[in-house]
N, C-alpha and C. Protein backbone atom coordinates (compact mmCIF):
# COMPACT_ATOMS: atom_id res chain seq x y z
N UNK A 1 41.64 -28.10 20.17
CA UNK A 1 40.23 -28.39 20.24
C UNK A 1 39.41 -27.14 20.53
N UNK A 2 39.67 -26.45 21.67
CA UNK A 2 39.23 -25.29 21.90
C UNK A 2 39.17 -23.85 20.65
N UNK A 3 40.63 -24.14 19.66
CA UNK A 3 40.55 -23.18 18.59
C UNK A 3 39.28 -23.55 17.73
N UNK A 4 38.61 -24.88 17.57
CA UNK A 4 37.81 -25.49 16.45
C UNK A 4 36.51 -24.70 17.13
N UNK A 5 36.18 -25.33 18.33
CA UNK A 5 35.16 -25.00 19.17
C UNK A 5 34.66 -23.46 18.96
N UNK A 6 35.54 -22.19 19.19
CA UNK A 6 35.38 -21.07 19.01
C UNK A 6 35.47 -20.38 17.64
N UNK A 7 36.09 -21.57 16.70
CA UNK A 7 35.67 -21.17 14.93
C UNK A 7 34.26 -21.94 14.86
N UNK A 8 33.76 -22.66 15.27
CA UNK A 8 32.61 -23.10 15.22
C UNK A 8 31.66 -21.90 15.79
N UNK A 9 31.76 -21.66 17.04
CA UNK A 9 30.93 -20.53 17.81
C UNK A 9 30.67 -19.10 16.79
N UNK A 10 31.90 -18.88 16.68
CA UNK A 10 31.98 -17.54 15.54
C UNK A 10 31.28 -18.18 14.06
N UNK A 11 31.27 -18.84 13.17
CA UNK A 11 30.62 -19.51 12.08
C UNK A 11 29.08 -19.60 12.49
N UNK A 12 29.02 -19.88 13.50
CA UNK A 12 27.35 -20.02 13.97
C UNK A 12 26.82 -18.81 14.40
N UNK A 13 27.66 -17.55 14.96
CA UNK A 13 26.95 -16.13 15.19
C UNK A 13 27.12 -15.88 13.96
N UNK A 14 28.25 -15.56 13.35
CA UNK A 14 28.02 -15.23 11.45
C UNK A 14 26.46 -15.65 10.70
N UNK A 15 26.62 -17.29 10.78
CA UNK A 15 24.94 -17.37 10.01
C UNK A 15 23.78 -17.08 10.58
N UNK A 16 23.59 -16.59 11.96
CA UNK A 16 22.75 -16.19 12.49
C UNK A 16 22.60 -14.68 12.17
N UNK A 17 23.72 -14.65 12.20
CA UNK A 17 23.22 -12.68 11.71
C UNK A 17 22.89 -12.43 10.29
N UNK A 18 23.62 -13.08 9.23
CA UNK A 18 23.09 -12.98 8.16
C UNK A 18 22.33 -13.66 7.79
N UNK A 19 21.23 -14.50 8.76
CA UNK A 19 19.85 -14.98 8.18
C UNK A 19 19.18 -13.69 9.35
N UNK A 20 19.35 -13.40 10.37
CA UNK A 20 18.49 -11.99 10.70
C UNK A 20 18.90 -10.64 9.61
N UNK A 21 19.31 -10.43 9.05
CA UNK A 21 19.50 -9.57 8.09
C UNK A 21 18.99 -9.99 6.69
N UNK A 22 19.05 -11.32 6.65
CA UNK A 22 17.90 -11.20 5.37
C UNK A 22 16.58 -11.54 5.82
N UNK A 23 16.11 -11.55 7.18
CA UNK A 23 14.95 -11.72 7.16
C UNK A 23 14.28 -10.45 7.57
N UNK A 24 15.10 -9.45 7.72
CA UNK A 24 14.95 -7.94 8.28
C UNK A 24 14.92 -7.67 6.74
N UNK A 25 15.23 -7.86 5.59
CA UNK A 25 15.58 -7.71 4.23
C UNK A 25 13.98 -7.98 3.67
N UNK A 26 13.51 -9.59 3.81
CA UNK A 26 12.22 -9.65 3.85
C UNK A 26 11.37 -9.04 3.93
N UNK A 27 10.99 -8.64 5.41
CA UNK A 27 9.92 -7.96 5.93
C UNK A 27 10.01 -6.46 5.57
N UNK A 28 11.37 -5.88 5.26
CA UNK A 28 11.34 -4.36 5.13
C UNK A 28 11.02 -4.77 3.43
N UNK A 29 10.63 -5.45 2.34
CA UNK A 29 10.28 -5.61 1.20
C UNK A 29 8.65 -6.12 1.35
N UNK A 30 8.14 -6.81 2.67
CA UNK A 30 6.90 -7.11 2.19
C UNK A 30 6.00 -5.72 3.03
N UNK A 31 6.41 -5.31 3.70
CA UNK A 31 6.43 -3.72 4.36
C UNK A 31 5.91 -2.88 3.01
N UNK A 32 7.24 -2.31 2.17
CA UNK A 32 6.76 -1.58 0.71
C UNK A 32 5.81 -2.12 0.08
N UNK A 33 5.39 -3.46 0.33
CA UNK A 33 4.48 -3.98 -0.91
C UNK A 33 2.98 -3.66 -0.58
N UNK A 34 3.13 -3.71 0.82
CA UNK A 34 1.44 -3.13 1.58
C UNK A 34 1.77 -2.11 1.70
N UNK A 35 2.68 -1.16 1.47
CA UNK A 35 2.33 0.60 1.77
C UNK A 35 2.14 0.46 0.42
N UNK A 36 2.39 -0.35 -0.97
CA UNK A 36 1.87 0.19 -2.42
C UNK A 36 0.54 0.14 -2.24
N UNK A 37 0.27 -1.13 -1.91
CA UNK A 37 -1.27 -1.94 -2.22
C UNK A 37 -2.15 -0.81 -1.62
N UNK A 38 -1.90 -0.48 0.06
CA UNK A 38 -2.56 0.85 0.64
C UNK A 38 -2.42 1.85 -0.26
N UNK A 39 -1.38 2.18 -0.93
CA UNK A 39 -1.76 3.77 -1.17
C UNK A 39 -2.30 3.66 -3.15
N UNK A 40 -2.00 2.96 -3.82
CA UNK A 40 -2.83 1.97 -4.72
C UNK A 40 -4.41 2.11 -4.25
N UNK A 41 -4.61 1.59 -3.46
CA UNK A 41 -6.58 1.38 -2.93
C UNK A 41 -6.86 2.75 -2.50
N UNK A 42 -6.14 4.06 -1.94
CA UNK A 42 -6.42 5.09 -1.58
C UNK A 42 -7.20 5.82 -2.64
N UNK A 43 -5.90 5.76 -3.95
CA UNK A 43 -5.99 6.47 -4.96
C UNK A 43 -7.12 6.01 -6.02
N UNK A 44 -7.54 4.97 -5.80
CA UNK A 44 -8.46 4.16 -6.44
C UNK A 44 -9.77 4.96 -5.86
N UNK A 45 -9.94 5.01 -4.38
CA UNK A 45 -11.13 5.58 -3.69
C UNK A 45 -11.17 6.42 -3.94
N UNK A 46 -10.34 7.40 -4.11
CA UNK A 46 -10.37 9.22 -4.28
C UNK A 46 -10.72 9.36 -5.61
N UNK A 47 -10.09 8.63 -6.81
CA UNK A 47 -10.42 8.40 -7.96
C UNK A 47 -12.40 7.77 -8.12
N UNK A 48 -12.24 7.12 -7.57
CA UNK A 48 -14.23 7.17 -7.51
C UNK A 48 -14.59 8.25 -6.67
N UNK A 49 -14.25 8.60 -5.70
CA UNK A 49 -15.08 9.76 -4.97
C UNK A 49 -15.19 11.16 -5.84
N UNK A 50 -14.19 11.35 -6.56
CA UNK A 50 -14.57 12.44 -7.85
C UNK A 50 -15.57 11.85 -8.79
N UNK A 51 -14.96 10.60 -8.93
CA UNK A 51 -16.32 10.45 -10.03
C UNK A 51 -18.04 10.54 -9.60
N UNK A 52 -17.61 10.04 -8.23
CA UNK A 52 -19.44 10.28 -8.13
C UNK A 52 -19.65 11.82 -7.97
N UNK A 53 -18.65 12.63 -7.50
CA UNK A 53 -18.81 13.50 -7.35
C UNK A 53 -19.31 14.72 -8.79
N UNK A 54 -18.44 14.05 -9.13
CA UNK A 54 -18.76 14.77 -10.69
C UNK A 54 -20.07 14.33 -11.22
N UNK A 55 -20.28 12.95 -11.04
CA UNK A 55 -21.81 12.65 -11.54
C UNK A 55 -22.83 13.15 -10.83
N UNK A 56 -22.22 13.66 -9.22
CA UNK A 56 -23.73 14.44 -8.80
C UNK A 56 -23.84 15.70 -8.87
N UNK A 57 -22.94 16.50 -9.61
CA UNK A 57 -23.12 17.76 -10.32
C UNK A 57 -23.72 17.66 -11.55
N UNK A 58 -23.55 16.76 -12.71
CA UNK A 58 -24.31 16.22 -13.65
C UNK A 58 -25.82 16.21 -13.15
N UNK A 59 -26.19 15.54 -12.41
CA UNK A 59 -27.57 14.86 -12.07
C UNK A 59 -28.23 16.69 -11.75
N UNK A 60 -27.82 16.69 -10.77
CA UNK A 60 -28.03 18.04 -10.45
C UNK A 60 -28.25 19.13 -11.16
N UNK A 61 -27.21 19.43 -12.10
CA UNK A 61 -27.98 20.25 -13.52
C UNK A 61 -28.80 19.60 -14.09
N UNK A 62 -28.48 18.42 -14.34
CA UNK A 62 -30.01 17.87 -15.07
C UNK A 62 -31.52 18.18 -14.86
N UNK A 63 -31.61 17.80 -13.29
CA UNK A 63 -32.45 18.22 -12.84
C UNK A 63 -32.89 19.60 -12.53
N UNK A 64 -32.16 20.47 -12.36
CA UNK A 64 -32.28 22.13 -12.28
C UNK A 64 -32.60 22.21 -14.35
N UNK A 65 -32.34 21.96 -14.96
CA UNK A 65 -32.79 21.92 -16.82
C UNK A 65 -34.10 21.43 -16.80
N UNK A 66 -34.38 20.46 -16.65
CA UNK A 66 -35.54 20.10 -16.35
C UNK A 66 -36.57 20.53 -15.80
N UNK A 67 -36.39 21.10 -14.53
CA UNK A 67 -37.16 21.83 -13.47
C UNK A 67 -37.81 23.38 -14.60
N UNK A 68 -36.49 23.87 -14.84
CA UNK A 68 -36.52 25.21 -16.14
C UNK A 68 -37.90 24.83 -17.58
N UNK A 69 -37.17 23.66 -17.52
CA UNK A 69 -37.83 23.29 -18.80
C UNK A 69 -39.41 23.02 -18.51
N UNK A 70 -39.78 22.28 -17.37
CA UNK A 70 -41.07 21.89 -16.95
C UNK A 70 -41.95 23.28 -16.31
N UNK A 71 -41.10 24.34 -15.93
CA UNK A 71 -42.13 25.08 -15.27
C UNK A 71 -42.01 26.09 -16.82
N UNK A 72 -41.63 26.12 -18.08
CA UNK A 72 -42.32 27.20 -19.17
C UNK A 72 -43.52 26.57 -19.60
């Protein structure tokens, strides 16, 4: 009785560890999915922050052409 008892005990730490190991499996997968999404939205921001950037060098000559053009 006692041999069943302690194959039972051992069978029950076994599935306990391999459901904490796939749930450590889980979280270290939904972990990567928000460091994509973060660094995804980074590159997105930096990617507009040139663009306005570039458009306010545009504007800016525009207006310096203009300025040229209005004071002949």
């Amino acid at each position: 009785m006692n041999e069943y008892m302690y194959l039972l005990i051992v069978a029950f730490i076994f599935c306990m560890v391999i459901a904490i190991f796939c749930l450590f499996l889980y979280c270290r997968k939904i972990e990567r999915k928000c460091n994509h999404c973060i660094a995804k939205s980074l590159r997105e921001l930096d990617r507009m922050f040139k663009e306005l950037e570039r458009m306010q060098v545009e504007r800016e000559t525009i207006e310096k052409i203009l300025k040229i053009r209005i004071n002949l």
